[in-house]
C-alpha atoms as a PDB file:
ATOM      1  CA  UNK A   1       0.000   0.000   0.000  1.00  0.00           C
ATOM      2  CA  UNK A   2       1.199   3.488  -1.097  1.00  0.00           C
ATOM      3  CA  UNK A   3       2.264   5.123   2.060  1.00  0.00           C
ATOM      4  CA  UNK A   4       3.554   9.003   2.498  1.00  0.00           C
ATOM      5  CA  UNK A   5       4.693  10.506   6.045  1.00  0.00           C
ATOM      6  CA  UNK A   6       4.433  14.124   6.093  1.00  0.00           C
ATOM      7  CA  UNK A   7       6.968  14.927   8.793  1.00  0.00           C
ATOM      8  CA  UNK A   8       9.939  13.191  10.328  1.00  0.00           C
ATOM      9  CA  UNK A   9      13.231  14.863  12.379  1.00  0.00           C
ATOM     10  CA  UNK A  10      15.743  12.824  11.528  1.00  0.00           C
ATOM     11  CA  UNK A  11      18.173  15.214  10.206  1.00  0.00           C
ATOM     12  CA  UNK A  12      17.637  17.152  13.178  1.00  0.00           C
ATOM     13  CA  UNK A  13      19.065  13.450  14.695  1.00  0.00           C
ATOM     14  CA  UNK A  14      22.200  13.817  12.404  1.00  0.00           C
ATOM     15  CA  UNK A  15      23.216  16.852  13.338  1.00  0.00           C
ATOM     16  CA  UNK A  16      23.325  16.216  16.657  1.00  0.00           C
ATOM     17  CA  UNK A  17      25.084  12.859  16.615  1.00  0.00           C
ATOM     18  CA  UNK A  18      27.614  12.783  13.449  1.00  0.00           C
ATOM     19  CA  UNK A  19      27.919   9.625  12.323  1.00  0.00           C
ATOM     20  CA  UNK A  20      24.135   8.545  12.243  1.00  0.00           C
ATOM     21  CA  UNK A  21      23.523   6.691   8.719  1.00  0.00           C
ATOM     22  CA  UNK A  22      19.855   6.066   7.279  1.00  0.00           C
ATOM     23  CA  UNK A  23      21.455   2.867   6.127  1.00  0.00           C
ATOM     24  CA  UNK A  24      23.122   1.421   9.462  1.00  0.00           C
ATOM     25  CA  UNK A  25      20.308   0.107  12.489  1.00  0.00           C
ATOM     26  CA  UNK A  26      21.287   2.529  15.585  1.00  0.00           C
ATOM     27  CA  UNK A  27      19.138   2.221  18.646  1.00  0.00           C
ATOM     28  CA  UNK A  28      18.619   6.069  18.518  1.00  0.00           C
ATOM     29  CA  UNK A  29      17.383   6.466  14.686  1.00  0.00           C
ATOM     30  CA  UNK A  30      13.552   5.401  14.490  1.00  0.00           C
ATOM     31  CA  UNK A  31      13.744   6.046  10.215  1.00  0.00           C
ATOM     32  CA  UNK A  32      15.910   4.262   8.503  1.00  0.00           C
ATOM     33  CA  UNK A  33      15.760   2.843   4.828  1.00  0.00           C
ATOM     34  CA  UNK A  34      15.213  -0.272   6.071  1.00  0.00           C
ATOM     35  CA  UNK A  35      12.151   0.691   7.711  1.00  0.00           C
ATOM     36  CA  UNK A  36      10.943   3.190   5.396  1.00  0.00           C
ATOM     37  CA  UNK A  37      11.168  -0.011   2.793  1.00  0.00           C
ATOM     38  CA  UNK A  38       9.535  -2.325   4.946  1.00  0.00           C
ATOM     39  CA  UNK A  39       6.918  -0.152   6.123  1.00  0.00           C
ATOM     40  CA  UNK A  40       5.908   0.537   2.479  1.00  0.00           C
ATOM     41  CA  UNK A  41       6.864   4.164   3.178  1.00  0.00           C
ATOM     42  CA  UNK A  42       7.210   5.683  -0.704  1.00  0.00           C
ATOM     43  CA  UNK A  43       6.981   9.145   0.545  1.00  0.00           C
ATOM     44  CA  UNK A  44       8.777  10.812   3.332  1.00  0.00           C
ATOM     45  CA  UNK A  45       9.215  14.497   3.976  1.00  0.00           C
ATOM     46  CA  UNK A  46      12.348  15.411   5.744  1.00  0.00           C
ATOM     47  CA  UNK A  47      12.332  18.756   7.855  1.00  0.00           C
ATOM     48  CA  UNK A  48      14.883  20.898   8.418  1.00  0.00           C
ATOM     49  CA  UNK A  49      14.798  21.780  12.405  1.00  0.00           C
ATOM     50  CA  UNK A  50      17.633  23.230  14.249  1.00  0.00           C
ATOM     51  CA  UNK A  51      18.297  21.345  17.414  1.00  0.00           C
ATOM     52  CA  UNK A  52      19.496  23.802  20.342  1.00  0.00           C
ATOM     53  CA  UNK A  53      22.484  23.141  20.313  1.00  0.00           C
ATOM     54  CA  UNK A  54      22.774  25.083  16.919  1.00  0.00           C
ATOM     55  CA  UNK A  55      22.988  28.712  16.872  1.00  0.00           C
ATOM     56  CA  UNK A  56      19.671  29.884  14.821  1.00  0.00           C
ATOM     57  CA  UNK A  57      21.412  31.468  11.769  1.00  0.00           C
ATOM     58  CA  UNK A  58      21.670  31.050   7.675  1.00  0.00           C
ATOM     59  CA  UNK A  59      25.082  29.051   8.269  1.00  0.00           C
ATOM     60  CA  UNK A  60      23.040  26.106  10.763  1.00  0.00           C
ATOM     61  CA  UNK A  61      20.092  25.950   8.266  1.00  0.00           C
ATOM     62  CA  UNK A  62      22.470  25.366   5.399  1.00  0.00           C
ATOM     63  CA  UNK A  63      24.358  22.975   7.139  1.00  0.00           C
ATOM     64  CA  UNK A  64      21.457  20.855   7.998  1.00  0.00           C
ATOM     65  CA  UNK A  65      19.969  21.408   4.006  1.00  0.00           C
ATOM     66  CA  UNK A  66      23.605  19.681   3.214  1.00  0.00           C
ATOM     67  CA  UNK A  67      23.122  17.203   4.999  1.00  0.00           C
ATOM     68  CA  UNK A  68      19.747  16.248   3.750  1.00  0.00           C
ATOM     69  CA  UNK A  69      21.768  15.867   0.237  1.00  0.00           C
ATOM     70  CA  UNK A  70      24.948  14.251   1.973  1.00  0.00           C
ATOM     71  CA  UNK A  71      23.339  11.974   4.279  1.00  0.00           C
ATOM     72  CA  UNK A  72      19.646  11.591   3.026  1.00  0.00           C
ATOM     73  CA  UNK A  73      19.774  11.554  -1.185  1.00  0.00           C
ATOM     74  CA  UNK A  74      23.396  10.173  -1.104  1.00  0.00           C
ATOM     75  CA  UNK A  75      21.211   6.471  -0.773  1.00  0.00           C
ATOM     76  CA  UNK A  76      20.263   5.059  -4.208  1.00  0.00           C
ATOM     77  CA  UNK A  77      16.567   4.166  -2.586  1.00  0.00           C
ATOM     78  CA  UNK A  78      15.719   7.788  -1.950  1.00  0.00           C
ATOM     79  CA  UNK A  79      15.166  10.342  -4.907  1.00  0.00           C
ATOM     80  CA  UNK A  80      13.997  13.907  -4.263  1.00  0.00           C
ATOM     81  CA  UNK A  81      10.558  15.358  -5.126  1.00  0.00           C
ATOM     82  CA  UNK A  82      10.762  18.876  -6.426  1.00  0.00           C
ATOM     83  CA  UNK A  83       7.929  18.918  -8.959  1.00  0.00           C
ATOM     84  CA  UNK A  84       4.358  17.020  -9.315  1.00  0.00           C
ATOM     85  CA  UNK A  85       5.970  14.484 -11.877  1.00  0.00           C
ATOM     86  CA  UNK A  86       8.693  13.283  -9.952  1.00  0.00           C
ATOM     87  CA  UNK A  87       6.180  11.764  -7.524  1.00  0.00           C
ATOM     88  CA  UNK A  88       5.979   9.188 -10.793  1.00  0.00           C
ATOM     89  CA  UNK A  89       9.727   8.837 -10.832  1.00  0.00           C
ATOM     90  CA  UNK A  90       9.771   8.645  -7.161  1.00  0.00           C
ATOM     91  CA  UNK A  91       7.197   5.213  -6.979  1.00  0.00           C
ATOM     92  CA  UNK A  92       9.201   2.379  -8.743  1.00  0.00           C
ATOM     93  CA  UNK A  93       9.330  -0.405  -7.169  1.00  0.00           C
ATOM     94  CA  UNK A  94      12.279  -0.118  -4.502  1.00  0.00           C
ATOM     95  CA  UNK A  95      12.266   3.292  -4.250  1.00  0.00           C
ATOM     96  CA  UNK A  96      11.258   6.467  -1.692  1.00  0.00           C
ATOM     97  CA  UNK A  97      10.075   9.892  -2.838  1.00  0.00           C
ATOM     98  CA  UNK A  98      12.266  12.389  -0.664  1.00  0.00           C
ATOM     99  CA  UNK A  99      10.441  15.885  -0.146  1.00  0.00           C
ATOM    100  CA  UNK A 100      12.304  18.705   2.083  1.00  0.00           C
ATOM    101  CA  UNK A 101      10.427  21.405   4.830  1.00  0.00           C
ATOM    102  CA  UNK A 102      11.741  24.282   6.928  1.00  0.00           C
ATOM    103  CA  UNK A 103      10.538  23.258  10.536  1.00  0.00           C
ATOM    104  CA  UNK A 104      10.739  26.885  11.799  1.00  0.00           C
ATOM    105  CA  UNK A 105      12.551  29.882   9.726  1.00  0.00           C
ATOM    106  CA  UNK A 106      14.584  31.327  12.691  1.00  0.00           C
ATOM    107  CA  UNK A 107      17.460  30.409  10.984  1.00  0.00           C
ATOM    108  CA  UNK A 108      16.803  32.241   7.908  1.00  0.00           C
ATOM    109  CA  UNK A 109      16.853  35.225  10.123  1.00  0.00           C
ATOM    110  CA  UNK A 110      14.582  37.329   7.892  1.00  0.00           C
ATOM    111  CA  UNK A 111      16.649  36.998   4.900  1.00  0.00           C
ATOM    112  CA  UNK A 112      14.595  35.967   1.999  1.00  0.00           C
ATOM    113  CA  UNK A 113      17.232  35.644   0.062  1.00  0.00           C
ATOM    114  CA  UNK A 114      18.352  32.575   1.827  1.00  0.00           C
ATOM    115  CA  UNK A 115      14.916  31.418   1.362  1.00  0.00           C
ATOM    116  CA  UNK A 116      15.200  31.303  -2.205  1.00  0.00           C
ATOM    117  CA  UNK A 117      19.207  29.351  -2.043  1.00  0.00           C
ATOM    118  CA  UNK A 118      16.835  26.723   0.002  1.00  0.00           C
ATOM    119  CA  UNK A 119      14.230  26.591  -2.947  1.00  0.00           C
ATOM    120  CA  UNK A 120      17.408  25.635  -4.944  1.00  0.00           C
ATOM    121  CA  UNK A 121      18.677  23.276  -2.986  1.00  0.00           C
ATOM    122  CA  UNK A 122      14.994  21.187  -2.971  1.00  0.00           C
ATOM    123  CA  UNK A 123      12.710  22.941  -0.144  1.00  0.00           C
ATOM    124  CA  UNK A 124       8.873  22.640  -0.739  1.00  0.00           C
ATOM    125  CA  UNK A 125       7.600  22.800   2.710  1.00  0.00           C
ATOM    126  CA  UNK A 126       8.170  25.306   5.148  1.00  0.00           C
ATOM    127  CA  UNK A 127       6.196  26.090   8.450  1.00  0.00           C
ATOM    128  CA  UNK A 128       7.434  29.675  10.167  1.00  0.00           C
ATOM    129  CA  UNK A 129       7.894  28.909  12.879  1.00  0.00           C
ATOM    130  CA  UNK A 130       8.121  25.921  15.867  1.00  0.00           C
ATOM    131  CA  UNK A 131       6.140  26.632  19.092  1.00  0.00           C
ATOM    132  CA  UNK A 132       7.994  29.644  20.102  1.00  0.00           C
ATOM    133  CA  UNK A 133       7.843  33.275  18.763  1.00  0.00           C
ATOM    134  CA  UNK A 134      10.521  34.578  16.021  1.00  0.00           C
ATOM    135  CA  UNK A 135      10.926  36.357  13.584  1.00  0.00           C
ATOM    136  CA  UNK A 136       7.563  35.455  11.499  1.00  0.00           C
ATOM    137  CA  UNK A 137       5.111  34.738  13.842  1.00  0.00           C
ATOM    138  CA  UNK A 138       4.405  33.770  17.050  1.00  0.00           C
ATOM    139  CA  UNK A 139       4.188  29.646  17.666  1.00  0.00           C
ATOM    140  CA  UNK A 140       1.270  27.465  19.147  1.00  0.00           C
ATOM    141  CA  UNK A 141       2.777  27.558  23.211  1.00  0.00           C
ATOM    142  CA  UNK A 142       4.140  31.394  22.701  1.00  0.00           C
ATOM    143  CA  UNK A 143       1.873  32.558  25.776  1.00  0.00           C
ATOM    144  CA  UNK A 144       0.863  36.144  23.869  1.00  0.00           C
ATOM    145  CA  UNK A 145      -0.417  34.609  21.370  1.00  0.00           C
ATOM    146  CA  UNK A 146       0.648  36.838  18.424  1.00  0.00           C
ATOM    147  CA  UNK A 147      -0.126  36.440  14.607  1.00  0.00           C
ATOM    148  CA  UNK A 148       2.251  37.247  11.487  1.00  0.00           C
ATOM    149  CA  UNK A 149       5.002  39.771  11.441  1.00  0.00           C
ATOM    150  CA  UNK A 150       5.028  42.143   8.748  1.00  0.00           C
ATOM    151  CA  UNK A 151       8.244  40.152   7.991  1.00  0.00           C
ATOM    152  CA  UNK A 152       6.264  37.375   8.173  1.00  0.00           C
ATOM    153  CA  UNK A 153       3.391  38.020   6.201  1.00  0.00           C
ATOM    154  CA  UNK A 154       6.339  39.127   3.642  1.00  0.00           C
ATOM    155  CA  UNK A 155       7.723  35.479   3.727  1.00  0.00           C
ATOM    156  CA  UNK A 156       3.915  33.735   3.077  1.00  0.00           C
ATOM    157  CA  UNK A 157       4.611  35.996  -0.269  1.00  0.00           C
ATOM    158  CA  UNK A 158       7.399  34.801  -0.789  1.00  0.00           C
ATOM    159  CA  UNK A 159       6.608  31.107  -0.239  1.00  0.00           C
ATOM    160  CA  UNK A 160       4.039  31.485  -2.620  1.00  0.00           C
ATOM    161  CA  UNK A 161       6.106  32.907  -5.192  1.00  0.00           C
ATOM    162  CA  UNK A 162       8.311  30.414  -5.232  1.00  0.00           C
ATOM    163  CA  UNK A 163       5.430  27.312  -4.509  1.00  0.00           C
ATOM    164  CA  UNK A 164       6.544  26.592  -1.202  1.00  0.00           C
ATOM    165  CA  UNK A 165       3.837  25.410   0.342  1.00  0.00           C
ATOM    166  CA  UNK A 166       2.927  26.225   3.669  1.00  0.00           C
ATOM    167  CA  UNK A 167       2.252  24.461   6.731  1.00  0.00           C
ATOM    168  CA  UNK A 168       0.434  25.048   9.661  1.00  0.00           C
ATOM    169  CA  UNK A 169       0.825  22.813  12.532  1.00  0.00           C
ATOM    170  CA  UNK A 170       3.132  24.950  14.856  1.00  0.00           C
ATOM    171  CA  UNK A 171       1.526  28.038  14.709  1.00  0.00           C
ATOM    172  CA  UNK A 172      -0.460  30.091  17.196  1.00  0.00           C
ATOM    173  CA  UNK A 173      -3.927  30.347  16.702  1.00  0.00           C
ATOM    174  CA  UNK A 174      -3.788  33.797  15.583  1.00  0.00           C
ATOM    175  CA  UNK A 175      -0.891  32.399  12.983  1.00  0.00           C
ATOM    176  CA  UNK A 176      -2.836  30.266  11.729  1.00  0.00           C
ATOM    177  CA  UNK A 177      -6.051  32.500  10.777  1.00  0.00           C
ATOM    178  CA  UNK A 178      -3.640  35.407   9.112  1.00  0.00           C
ATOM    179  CA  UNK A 179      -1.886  32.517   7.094  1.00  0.00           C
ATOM    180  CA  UNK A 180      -5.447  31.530   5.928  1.00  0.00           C
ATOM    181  CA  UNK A 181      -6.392  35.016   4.795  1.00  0.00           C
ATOM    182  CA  UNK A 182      -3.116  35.690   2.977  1.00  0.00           C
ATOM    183  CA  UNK A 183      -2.512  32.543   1.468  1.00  0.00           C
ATOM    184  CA  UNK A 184      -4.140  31.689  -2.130  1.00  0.00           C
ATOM    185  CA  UNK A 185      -2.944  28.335  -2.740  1.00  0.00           C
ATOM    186  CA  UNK A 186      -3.374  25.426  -0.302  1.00  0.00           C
ATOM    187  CA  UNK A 187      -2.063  24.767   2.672  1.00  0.00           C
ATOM    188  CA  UNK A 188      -1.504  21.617   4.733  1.00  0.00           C
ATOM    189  CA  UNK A 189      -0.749  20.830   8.683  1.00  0.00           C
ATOM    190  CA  UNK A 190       1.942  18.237   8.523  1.00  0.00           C
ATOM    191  CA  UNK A 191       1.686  16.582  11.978  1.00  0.00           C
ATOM    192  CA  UNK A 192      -1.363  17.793  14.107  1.00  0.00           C
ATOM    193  CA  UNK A 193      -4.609  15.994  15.530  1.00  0.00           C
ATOM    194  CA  UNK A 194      -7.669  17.217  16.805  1.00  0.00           C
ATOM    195  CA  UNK A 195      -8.043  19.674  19.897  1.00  0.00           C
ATOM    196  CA  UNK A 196     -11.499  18.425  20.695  1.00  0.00           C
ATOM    197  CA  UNK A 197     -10.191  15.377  21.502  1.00  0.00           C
ATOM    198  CA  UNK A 198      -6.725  16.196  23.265  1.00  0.00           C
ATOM    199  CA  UNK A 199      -6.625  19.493  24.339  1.00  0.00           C
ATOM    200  CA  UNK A 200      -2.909  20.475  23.359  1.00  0.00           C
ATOM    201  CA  UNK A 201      -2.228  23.777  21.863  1.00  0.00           C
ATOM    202  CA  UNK A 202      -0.506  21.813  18.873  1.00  0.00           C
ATOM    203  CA  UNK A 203      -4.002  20.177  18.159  1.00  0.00           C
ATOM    204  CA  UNK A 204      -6.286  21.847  15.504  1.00  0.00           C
ATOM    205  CA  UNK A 205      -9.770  23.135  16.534  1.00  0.00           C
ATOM    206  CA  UNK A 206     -12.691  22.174  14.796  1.00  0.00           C
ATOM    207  CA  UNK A 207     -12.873  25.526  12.849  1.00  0.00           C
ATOM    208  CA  UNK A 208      -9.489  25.346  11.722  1.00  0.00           C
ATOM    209  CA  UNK A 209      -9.639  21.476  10.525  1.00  0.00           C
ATOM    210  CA  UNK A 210     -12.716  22.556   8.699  1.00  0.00           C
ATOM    211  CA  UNK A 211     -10.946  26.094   6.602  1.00  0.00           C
ATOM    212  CA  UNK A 212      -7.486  23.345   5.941  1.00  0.00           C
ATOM    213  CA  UNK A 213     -10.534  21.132   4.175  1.00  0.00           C
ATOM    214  CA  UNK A 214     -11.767  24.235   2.587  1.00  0.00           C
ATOM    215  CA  UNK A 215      -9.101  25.363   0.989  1.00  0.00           C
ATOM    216  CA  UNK A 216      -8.548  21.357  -0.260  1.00  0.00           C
ATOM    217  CA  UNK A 217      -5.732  20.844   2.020  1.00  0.00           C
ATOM    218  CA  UNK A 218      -4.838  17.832   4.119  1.00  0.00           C
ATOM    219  CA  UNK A 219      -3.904  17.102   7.878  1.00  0.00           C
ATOM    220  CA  UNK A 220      -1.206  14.953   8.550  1.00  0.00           C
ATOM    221  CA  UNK A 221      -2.900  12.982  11.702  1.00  0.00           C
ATOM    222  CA  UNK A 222       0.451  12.175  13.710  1.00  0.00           C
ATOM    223  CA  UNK A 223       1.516   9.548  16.835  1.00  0.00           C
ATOM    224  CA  UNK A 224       2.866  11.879  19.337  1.00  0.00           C
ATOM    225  CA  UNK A 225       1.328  10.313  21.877  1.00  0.00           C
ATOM    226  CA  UNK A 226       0.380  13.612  24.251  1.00  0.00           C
ATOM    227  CA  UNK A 227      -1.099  14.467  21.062  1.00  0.00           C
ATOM    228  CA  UNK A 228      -3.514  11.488  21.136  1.00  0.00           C
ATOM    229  CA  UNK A 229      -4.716  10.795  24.489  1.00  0.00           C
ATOM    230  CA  UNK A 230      -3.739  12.032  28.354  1.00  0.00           C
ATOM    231  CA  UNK A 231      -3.815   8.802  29.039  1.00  0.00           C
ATOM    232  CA  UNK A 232      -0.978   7.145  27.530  1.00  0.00           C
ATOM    233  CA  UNK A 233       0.395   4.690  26.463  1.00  0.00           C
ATOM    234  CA  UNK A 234      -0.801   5.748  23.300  1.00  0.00           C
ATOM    235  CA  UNK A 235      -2.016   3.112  21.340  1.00  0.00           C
ATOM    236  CA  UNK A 236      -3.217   2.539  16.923  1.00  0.00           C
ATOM    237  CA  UNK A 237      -6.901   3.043  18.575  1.00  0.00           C
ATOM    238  CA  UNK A 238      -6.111   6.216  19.398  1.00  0.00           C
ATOM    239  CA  UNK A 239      -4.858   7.017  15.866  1.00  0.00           C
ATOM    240  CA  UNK A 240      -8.337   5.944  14.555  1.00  0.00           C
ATOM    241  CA  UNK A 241     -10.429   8.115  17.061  1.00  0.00           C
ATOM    242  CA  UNK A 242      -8.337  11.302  15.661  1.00  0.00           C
ATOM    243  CA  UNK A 243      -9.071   9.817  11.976  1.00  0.00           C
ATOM    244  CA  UNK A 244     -12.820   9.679  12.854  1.00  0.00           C
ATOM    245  CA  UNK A 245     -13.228  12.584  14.351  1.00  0.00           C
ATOM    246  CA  UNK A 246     -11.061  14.604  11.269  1.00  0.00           C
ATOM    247  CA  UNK A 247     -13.431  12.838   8.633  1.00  0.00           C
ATOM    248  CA  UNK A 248     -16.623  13.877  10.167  1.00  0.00           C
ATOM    249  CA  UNK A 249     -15.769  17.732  10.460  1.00  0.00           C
ATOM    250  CA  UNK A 250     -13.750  17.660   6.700  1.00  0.00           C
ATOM    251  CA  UNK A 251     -14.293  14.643   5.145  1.00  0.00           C
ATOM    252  CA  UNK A 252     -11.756  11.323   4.202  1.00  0.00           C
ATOM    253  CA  UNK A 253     -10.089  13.320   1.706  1.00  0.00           C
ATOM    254  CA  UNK A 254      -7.977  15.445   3.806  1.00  0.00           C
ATOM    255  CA  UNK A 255      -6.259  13.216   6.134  1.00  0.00           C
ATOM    256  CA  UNK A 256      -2.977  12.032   5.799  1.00  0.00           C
ATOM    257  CA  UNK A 257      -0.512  10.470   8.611  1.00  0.00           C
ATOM    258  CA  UNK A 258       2.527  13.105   9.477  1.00  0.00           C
ATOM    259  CA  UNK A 259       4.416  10.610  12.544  1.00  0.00           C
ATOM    260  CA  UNK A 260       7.339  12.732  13.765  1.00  0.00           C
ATOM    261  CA  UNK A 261       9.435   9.692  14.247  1.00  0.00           C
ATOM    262  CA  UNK A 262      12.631  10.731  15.260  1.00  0.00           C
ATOM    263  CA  UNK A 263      11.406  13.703  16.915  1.00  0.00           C
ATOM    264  CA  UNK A 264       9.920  12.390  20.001  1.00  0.00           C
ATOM    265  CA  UNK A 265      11.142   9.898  22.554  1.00  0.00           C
ATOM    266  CA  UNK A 266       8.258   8.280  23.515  1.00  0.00           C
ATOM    267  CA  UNK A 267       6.069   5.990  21.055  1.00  0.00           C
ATOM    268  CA  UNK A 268       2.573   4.799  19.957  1.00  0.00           C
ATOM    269  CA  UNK A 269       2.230   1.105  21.215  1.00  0.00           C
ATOM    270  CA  UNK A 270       3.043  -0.768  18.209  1.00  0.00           C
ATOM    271  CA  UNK A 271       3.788   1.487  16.001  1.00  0.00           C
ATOM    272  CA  UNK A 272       7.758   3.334  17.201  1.00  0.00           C
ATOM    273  CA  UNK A 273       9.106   3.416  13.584  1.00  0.00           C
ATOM    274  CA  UNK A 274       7.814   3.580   9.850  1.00  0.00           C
ATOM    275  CA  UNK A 275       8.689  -0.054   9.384  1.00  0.00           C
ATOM    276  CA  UNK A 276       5.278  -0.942  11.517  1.00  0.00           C
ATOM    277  CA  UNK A 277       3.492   1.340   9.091  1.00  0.00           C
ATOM    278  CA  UNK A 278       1.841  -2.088   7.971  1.00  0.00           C
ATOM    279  CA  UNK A 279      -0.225  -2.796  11.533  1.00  0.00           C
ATOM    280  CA  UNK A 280      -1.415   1.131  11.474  1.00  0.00           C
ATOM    281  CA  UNK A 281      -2.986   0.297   7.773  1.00  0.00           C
ATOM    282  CA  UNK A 282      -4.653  -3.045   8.949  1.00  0.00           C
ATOM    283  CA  UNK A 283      -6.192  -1.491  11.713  1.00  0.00           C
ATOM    284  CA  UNK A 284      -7.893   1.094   9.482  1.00  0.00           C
ATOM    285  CA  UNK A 285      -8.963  -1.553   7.153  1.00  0.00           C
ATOM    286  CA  UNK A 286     -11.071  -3.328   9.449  1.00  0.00           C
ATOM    287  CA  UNK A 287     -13.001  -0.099  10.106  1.00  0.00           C
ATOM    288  CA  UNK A 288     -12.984   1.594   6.804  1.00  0.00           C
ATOM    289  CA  UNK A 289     -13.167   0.819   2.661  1.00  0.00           C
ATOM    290  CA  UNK A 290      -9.768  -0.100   1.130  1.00  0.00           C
ATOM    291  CA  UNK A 291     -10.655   2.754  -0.789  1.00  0.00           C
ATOM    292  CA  UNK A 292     -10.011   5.055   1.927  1.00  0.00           C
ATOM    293  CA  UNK A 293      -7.700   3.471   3.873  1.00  0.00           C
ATOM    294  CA  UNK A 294      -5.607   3.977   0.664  1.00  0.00           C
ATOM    295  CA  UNK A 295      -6.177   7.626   0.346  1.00  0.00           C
ATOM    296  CA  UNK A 296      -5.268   7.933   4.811  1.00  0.00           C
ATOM    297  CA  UNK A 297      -2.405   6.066   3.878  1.00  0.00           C
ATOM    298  CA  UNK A 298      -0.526   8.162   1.374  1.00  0.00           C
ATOM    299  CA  UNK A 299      -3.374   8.619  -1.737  1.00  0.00           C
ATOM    300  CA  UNK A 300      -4.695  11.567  -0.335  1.00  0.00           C
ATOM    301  CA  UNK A 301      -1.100  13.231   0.223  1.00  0.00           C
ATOM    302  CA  UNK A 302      -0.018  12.161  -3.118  1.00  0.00           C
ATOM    303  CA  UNK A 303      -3.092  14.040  -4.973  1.00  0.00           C
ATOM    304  CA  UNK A 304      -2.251  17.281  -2.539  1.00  0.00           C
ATOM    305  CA  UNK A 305       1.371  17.062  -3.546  1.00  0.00           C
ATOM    306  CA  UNK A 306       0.127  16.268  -7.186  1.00  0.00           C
ATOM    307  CA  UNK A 307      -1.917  19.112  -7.544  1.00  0.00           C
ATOM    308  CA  UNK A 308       0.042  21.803  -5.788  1.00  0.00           C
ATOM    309  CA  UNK A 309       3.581  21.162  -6.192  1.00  0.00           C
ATOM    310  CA  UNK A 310       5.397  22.891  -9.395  1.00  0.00           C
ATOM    311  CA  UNK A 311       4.994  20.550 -12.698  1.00  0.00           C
END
């Protein structure tokens, strides 16, 4: 089954421990290309967050966008996705379909020209910011609450200019509503669930789920586990009340998995790394059509990337 990820931090991984290889089984890597083959993973978007330990600047971001080519495209199984029709090239048999984000745009520091040296180099994706406030916008735990900058509304323009698509799933409330009036092409969260269920500021409300399906984008249901239930240990049921609850406000159409494997230390029961992809799909299949379960799985992704990525 055709299976897309819209959000993993394992170049955020790299960075901090040198040495890491996608192709090598390490204890403290959940993605791997093992995994991603076994888990029938045939899209995987890669984000580009700056650990701490990194000092927020162009130089950091640029260092982790090398990477992604060094330590990500360098393996024969993984081929990047620029444009729509590379999702085609990206689906033989055997191999992944690599697509890069911006997990936050501190680094860029407000230079749009560094913005557009990314776009070069393969970025596609880019949310402005992570939970905190910078230089865009203020994030989803920022306590003000804040909306766009002026420099921020400046880099939605941008984005859009160059069809970087935008994602939602860090910002603040506020962010999140000016992004919707500005933007005119789609937009996507990449790893959020629904508030109503777990009330997280990194959830979605009902209202926002509901504009992402009007403007025919998708939401990227993911397995942080704090995300899913307060009662954890998280488990694939929990996945399927988020799924449930998502299609009944926007409809199957719009959701897509986003798992953030590699950027959290705690797991869904039976499901800690894309190679267990496979137990996530069979539990939607005894619930749903195979129909749908394809489109949750990676279908409904593919058609968003499809329609709104550059031919």
């Amino acid at each position: 089954m055709y299976t897309a990820d819209l959000h993993c931090d394992v170049i955020s991984k790299m960075l901090q421990h040198p040495g890491l290889s996608l192709l090598q089984p390490d204890d403290r890597l959940d993605v791997t290309v093992e995994r991603l083959k076994e888990g029938g993973v045939a899209l995987q978007v890669f984000a580009l967050y700056l650990p701490d330990s990194l000092p927020k600047n162009p130089e950091s971001v640029f260092r982790a966008a090398e990477l992604y080519w060094s330590g990500v495209l360098s393996h024969p199984e993984l081929r990047p996705v620029t444009r729509s029709s590379d999702l085609d090239t990206a689906a033989f048999p055997g191999k992944i379909g690599a697509l890069l984000s911006l997990e936050g745009a501190d680094g860029l520091q407000g230079n749009l020209w560094a913005l557009r040296l990314l776009h070069r180099l393969g970025l596609r994706l880019l949310g402005p910011t992570w939970n905190h406030a910078n230089w865009a916008c203020d994030g989803a735990t920022e306590p003000r609450g804040g909306g766009l900058t002026k420099a921020g509304k400046q880099l939605v323009a941008e984005c859009e200019a160059l069809g970087i698509l935008l994602d939602v799933s860090h910002l603040s409330d506020r962010g999140f509503w000016d992004l919707a009036d500005l933007a005119s092409r789609p937009f996507f969260a990449s790893h959020s669930n629904a508030r109503a269920l777990t009330s997280q500021a990194r959830n979605l409300t009902d209202e926002q789920i509901r504009a992402l399906a009007a403007v025919d984008g998708i939401m990227g249901v993911t397995f942080v586990p704090w995300f899913l239930t307060a009662q954890e240990p998280a488990r694939i049921d929990d996945i399927l009340r988020h799924v449930e609850y998502v299609c009944s406000l926007a409809g199957a159409r719009h959701v897509a998995f986003g798992s953030d494997f590699d950027g959290v230390e705690r797991h869904v029961r039976g499901l800690a790394n894309p190679g267990q992809y496979p137990a996530l799909a069979n539990a939607l299949l005894k619930r749903y059509p195979e129909e749908q379960v394809r489109g949750f799985m990676g279908g409904n992704a593919r058609r968003f990337f499809a329609k709104n990525l550059p031919n």
